[in-house]
C-alpha atoms as a PDB file:
ATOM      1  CA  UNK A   1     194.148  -8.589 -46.283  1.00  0.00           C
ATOM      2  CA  UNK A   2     191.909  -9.235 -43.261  1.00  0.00           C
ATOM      3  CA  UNK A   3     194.938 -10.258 -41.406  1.00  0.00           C
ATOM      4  CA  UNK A   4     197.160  -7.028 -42.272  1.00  0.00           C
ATOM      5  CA  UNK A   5     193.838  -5.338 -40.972  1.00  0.00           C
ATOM      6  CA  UNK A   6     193.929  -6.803 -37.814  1.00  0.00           C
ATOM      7  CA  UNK A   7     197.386  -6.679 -37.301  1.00  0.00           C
ATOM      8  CA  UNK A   8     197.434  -2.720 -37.866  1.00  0.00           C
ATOM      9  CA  UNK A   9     194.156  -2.550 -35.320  1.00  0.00           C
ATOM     10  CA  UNK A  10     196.348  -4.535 -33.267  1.00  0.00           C
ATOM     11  CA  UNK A  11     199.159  -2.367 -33.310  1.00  0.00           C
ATOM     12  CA  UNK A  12     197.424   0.786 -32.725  1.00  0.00           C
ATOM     13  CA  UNK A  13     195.846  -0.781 -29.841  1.00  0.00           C
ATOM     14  CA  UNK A  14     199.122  -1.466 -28.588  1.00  0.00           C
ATOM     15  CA  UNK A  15     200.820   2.127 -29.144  1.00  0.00           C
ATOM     16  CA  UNK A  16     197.318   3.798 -27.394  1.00  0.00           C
ATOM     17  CA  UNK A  17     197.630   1.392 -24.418  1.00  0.00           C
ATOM     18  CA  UNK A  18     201.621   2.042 -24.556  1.00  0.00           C
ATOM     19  CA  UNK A  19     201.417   5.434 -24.298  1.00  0.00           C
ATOM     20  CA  UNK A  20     198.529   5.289 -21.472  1.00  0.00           C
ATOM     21  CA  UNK A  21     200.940   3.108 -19.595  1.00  0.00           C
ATOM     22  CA  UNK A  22     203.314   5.177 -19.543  1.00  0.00           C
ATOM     23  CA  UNK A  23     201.191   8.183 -17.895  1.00  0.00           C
ATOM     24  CA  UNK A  24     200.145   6.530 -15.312  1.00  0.00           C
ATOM     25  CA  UNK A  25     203.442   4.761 -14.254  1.00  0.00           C
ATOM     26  CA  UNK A  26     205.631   7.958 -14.479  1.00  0.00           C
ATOM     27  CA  UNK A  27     202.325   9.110 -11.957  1.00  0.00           C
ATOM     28  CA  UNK A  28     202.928   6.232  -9.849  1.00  0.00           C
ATOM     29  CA  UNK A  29     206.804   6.587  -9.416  1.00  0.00           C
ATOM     30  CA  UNK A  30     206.781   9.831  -7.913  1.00  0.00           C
ATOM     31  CA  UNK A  31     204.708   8.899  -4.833  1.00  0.00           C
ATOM     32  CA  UNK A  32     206.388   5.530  -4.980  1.00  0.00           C
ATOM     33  CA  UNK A  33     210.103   6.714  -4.395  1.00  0.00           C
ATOM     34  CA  UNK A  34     208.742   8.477  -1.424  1.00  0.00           C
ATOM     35  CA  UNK A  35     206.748   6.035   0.351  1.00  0.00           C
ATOM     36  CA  UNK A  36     209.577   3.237  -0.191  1.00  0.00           C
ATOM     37  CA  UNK A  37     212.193   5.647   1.117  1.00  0.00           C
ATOM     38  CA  UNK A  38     210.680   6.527   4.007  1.00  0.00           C
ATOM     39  CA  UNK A  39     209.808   2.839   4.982  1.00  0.00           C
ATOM     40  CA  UNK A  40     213.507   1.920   4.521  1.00  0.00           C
ATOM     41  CA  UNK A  41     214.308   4.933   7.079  1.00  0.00           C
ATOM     42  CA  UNK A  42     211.382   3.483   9.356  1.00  0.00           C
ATOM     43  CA  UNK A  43     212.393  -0.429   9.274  1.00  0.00           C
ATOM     44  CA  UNK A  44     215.264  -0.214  12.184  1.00  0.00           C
ATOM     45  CA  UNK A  45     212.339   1.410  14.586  1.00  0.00           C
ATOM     46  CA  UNK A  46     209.969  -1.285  13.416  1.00  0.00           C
ATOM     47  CA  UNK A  47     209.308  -3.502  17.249  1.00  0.00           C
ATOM     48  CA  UNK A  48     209.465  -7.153  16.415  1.00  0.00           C
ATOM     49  CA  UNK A  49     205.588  -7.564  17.306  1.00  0.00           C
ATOM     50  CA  UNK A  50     204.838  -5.382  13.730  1.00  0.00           C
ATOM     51  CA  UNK A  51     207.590  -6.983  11.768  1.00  0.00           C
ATOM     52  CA  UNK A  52     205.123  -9.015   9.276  1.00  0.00           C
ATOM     53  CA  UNK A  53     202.912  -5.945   8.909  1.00  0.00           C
ATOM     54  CA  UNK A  54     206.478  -4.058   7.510  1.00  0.00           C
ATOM     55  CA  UNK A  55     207.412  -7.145   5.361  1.00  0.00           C
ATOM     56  CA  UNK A  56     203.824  -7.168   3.574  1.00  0.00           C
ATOM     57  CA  UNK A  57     204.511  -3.390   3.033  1.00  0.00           C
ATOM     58  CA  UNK A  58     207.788  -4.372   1.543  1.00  0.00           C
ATOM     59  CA  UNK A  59     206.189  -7.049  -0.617  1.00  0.00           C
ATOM     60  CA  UNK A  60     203.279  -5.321  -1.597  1.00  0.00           C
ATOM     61  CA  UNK A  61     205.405  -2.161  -3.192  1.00  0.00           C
ATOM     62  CA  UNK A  62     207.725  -4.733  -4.616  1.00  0.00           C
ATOM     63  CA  UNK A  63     204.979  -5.373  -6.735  1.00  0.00           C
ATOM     64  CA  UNK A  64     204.309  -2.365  -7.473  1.00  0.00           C
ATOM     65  CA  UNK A  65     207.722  -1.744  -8.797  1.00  0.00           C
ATOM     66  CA  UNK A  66     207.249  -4.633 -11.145  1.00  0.00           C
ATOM     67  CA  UNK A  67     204.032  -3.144 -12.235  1.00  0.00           C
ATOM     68  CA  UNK A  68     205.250   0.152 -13.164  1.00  0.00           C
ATOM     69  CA  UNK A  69     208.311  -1.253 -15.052  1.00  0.00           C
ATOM     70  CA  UNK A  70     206.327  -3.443 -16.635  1.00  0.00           C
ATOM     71  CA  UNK A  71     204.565  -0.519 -17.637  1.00  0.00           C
ATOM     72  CA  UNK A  72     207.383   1.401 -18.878  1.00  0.00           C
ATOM     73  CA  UNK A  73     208.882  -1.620 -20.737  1.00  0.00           C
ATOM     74  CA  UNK A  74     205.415  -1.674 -23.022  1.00  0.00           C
ATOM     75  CA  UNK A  75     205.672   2.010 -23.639  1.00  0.00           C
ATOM     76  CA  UNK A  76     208.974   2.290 -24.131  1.00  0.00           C
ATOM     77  CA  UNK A  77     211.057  -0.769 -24.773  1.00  0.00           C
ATOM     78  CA  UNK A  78     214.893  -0.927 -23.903  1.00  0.00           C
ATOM     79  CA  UNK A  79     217.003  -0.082 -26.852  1.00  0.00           C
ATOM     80  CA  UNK A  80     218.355  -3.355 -28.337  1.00  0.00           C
ATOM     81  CA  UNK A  81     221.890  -4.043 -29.531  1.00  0.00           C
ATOM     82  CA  UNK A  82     221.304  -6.819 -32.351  1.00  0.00           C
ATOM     83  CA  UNK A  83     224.244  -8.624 -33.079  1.00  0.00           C
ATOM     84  CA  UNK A  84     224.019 -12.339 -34.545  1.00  0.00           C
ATOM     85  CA  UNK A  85     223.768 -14.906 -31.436  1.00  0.00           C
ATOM     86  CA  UNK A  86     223.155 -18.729 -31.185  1.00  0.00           C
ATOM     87  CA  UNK A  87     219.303 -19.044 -30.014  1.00  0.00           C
ATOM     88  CA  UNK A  88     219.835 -22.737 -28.204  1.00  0.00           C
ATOM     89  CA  UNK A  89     222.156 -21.303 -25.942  1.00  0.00           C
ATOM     90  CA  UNK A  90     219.664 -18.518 -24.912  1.00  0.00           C
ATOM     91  CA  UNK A  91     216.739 -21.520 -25.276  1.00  0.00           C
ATOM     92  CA  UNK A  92     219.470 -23.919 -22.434  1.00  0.00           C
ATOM     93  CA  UNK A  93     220.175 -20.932 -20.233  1.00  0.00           C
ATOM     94  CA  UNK A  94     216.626 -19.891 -19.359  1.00  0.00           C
ATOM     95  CA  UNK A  95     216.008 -23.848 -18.934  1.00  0.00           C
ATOM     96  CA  UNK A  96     219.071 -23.421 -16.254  1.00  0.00           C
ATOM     97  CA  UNK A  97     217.970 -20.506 -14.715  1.00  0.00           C
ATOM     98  CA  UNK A  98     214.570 -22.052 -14.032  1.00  0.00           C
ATOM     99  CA  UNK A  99     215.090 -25.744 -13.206  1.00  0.00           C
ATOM    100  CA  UNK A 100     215.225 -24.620  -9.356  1.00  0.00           C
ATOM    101  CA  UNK A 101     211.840 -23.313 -10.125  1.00  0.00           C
ATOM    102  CA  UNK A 102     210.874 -26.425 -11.764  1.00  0.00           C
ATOM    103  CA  UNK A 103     211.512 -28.638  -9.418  1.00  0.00           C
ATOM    104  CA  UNK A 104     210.153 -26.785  -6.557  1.00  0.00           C
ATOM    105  CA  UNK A 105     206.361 -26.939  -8.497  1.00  0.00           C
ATOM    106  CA  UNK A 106     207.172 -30.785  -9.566  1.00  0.00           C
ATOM    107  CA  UNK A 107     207.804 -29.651 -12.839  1.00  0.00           C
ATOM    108  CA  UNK A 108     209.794 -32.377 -15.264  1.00  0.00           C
ATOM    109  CA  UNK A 109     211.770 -29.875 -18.222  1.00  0.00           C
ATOM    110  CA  UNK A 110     212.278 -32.234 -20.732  1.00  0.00           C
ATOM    111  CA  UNK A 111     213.997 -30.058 -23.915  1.00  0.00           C
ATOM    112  CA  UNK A 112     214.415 -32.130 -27.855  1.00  0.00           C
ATOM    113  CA  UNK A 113     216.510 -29.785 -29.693  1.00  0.00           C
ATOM    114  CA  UNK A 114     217.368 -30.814 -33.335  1.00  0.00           C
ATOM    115  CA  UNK A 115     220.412 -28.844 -33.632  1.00  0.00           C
ATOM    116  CA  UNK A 116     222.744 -27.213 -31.221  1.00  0.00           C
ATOM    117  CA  UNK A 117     223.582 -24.217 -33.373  1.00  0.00           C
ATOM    118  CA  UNK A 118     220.372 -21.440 -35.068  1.00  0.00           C
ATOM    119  CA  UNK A 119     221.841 -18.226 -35.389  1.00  0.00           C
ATOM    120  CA  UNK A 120     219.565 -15.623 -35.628  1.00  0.00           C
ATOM    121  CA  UNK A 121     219.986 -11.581 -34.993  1.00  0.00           C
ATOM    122  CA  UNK A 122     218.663 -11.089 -31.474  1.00  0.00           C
ATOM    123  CA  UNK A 123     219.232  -8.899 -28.020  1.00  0.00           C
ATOM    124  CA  UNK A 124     219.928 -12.236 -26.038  1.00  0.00           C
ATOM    125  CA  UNK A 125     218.439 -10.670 -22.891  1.00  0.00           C
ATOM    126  CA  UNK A 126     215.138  -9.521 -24.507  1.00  0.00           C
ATOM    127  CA  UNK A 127     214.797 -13.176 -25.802  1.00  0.00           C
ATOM    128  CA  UNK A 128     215.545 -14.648 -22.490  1.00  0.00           C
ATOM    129  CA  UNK A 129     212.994 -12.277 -21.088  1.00  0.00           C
ATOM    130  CA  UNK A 130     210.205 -13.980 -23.601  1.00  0.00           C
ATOM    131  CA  UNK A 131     211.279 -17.643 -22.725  1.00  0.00           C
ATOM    132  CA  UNK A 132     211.528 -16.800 -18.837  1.00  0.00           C
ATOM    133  CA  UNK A 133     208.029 -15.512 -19.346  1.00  0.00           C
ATOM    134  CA  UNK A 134     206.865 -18.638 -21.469  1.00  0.00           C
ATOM    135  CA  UNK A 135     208.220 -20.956 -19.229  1.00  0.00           C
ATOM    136  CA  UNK A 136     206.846 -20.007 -15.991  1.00  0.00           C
ATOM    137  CA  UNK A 137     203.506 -19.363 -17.564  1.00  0.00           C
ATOM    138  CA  UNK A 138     203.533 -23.281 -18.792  1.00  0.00           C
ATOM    139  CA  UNK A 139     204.692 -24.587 -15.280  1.00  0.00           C
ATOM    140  CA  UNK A 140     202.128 -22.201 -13.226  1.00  0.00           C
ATOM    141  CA  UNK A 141     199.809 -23.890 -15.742  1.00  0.00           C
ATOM    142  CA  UNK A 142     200.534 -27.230 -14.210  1.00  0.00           C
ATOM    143  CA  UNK A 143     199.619 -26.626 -10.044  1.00  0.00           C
ATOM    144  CA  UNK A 144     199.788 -30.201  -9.647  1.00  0.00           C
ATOM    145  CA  UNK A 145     202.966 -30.783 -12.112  1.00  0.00           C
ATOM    146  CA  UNK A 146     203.663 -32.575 -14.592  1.00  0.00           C
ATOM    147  CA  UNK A 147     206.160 -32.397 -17.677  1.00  0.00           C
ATOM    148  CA  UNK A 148     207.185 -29.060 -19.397  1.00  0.00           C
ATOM    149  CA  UNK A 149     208.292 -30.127 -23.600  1.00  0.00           C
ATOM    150  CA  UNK A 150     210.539 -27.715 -25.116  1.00  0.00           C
ATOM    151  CA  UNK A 151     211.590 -28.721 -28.586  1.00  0.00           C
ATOM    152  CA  UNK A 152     213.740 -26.268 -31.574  1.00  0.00           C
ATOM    153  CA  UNK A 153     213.867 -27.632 -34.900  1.00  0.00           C
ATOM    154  CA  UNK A 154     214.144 -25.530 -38.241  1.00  0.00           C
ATOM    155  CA  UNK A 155     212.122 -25.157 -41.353  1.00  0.00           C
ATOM    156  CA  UNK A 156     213.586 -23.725 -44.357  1.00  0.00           C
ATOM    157  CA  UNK A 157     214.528 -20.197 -43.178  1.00  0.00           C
ATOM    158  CA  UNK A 158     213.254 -20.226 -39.762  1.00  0.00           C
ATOM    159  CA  UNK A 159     213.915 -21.867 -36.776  1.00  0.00           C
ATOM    160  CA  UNK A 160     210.531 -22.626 -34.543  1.00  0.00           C
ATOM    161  CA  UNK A 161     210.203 -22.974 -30.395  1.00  0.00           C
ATOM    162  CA  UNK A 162     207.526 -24.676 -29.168  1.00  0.00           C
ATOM    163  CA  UNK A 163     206.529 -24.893 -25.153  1.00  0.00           C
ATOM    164  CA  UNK A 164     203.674 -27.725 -24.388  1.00  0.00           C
ATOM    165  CA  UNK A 165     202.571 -28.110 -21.668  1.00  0.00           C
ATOM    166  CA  UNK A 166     199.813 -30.854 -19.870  1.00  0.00           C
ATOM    167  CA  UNK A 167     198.078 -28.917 -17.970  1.00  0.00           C
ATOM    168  CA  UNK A 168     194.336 -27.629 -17.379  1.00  0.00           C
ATOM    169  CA  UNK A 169     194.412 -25.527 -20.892  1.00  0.00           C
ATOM    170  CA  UNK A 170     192.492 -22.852 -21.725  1.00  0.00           C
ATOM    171  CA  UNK A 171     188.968 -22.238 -22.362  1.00  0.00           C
ATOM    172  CA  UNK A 172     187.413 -20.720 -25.383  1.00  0.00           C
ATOM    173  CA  UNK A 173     186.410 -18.019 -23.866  1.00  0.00           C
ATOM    174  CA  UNK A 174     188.999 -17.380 -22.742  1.00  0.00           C
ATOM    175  CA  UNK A 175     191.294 -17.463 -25.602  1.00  0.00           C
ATOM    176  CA  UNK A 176     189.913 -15.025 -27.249  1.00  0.00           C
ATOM    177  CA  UNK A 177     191.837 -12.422 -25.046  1.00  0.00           C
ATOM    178  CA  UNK A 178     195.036 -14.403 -24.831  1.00  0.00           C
ATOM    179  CA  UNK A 179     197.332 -11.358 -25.256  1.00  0.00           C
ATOM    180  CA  UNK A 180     194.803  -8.385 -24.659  1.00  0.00           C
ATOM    181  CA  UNK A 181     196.619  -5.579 -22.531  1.00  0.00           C
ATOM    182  CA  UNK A 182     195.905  -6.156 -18.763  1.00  0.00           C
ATOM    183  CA  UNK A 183     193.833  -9.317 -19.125  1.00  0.00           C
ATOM    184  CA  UNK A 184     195.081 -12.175 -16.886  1.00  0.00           C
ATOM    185  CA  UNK A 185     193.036 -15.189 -15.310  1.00  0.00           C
ATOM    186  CA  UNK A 186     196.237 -14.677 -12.234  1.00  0.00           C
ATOM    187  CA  UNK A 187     195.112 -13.093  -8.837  1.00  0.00           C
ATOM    188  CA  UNK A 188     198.592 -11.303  -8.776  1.00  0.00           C
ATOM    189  CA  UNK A 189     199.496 -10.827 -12.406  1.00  0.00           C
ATOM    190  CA  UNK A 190     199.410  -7.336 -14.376  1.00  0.00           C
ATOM    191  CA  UNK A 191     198.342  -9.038 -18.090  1.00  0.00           C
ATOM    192  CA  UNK A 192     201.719  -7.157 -19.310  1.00  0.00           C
ATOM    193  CA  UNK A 193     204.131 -10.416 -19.371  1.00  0.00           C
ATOM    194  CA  UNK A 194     202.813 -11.657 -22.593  1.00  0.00           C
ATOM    195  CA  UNK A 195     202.121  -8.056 -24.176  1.00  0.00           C
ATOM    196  CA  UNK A 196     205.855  -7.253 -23.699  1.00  0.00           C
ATOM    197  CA  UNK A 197     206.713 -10.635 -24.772  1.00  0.00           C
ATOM    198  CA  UNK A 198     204.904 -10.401 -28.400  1.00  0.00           C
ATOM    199  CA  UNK A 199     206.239  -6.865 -28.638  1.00  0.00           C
ATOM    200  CA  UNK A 200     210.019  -8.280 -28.201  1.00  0.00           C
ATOM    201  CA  UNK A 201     208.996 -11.144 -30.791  1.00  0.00           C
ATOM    202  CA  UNK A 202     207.794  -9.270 -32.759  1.00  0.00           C
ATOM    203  CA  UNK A 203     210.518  -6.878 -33.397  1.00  0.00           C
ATOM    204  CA  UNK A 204     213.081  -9.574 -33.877  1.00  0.00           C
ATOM    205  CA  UNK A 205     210.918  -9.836 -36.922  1.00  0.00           C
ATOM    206  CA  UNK A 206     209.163 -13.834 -35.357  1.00  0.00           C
ATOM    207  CA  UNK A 207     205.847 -14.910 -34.363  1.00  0.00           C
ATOM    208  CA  UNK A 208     204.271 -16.779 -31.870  1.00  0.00           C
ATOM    209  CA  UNK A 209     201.119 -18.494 -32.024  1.00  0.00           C
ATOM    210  CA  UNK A 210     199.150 -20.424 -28.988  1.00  0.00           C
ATOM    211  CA  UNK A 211     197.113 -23.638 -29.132  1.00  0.00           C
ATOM    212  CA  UNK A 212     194.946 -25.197 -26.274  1.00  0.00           C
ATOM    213  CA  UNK A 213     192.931 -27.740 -25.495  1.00  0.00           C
ATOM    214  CA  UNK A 214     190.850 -27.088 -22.323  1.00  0.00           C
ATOM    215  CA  UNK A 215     191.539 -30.034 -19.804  1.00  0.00           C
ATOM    216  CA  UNK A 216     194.414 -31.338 -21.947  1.00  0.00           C
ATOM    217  CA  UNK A 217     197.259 -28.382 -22.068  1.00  0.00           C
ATOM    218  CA  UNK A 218     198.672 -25.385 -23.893  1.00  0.00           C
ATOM    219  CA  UNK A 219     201.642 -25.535 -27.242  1.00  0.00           C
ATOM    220  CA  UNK A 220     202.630 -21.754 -27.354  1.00  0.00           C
ATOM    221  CA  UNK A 221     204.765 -22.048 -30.388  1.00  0.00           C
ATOM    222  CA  UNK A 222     207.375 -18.897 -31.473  1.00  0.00           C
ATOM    223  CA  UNK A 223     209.472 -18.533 -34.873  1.00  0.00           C
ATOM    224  CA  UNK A 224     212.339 -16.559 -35.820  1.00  0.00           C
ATOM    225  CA  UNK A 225     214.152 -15.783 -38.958  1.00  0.00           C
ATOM    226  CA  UNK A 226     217.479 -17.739 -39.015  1.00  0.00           C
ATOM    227  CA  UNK A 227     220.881 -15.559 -39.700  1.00  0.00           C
ATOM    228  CA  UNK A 228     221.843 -16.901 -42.863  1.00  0.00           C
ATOM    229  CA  UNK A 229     225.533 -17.830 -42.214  1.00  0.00           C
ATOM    230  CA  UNK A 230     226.701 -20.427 -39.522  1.00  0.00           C
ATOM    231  CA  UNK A 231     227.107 -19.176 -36.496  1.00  0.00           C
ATOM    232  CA  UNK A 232     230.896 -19.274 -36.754  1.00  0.00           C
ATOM    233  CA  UNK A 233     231.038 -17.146 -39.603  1.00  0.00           C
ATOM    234  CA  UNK A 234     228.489 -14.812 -37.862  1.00  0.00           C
ATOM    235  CA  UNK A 235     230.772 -14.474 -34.904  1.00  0.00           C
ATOM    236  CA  UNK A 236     233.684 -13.347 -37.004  1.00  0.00           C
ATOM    237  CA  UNK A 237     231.493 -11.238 -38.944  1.00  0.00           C
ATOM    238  CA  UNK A 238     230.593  -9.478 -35.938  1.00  0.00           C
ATOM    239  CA  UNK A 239     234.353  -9.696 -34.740  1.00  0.00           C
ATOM    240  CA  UNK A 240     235.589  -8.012 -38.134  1.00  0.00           C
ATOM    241  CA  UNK A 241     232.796  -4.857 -37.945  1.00  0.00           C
ATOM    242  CA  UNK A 242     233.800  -4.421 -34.369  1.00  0.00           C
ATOM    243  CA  UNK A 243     237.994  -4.161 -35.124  1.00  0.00           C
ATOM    244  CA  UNK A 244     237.129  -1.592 -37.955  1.00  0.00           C
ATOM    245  CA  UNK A 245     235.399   0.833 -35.780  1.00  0.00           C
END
């Protein structure tokens, strides 16, 4: 009962800060279009001598473009087309996309997978968007880097992602907020990424839960309901409602 409680404080929380959001980043994208237009008219007249001053311009509204759509993305999330798809290959091609990454910061990927195939009924981009968020929040975790363990295996009717990482953990202090709206300990982050991310999980009807261990590292662990066919016979499934429309 207590936990329905919170989750329904939770949730309100979460549709309040939404729509507050959304206020102030249609307020910011007015002014925004305006200033970056004009600095892309202004950046052939720009002398050599202030060419960093126009690239920290460029870089600093760049963020503020992420901002805002993170913004929007919390108040209104991208319709999603659910259709049955195979979560390791989503799991393998954020792990591809982010290798470069990886081994840039010194970061080792090492992924255990205990079965190549887990359908489950998913927008395959939103879910990328949570592990690409995941990911890079485990290997930022590790400055001085260190090994990244990604490992799938199923459970009765769901299939379960966990992320552990080794490095400096979290505090328990700290943890408490884990997931607030705007909270971050990053000098350049928004404390959206992981709001978004449990709004995605959670309508694809999963969970995610996060363990640390200050000093030791950080398991963020995230469950879906499997599709309960193969994934073959979801595929044709899919193929036969789309030939009958």
């Amino acid at each position: 009962m207590r936990n329905a409680q919170q989750m329904l404080i939770n949730y309100e929380k979460l549709r309040a800060v939404g729509q507050l959001a959304a206020g102030i980043a249609h307020e910011i994208r007015n002014p925004f279009t305006s200033v970056m237009g004009f600095l892309q008219l202004m950046e052939n007249t720009v002398h050599d001598s202030q060419q960093k001053y126009f690239s920290v311009m460029q870089s600093e509204l760049a963020r503020i473009e992420s901002i805002t759509n993170e913004m929007l993305a919390l108040a209104k999330p991208q319709a999603m087309q659910y259709r049955p798809i195979n979560l390791p290959d989503v799991l393998m091609d954020t792990v591809n996309l982010l290798s470069a990454q990886a081994h840039m910061n010194n970061v080792e990927i090492e992924t255990q997978l205990d079965s190549n195939e887990a359908p489950v009924i998913a927008e395959f981009n939103r879910l990328k968007q949570v592990f690409v968020n995941v990911i890079k929040n485990r290997m930022e975790s590790m400055s001085g880097g260190g090994v990244l363990q990604i490992r799938m295996h199923q459970t009765g009717e769901l299939v379960i992602v966990s992320f552990s990482d080794h490095g400096t953990g979290i505090p328990d202090e700290i943890m408490n907020k884990i997931g607030d709206p705007f909270f971050t300990t990053k000098e350049d982050g928004t404390g959206l990424g992981l709001v978004v991310s449990q709004n995605i999980i959670r309508d694809h009807s999963g969970t995610m839960d996060i363990t640390s261990e200050y000093g030791k590292g950080t398991t963020v662990t995230i469950s879906f309901p499997l599709y309960q066919h193969t994934f073959k016979d979801a595929a044709a499934s899919m193929e036969n409602n789309l030939s009958k429309k």
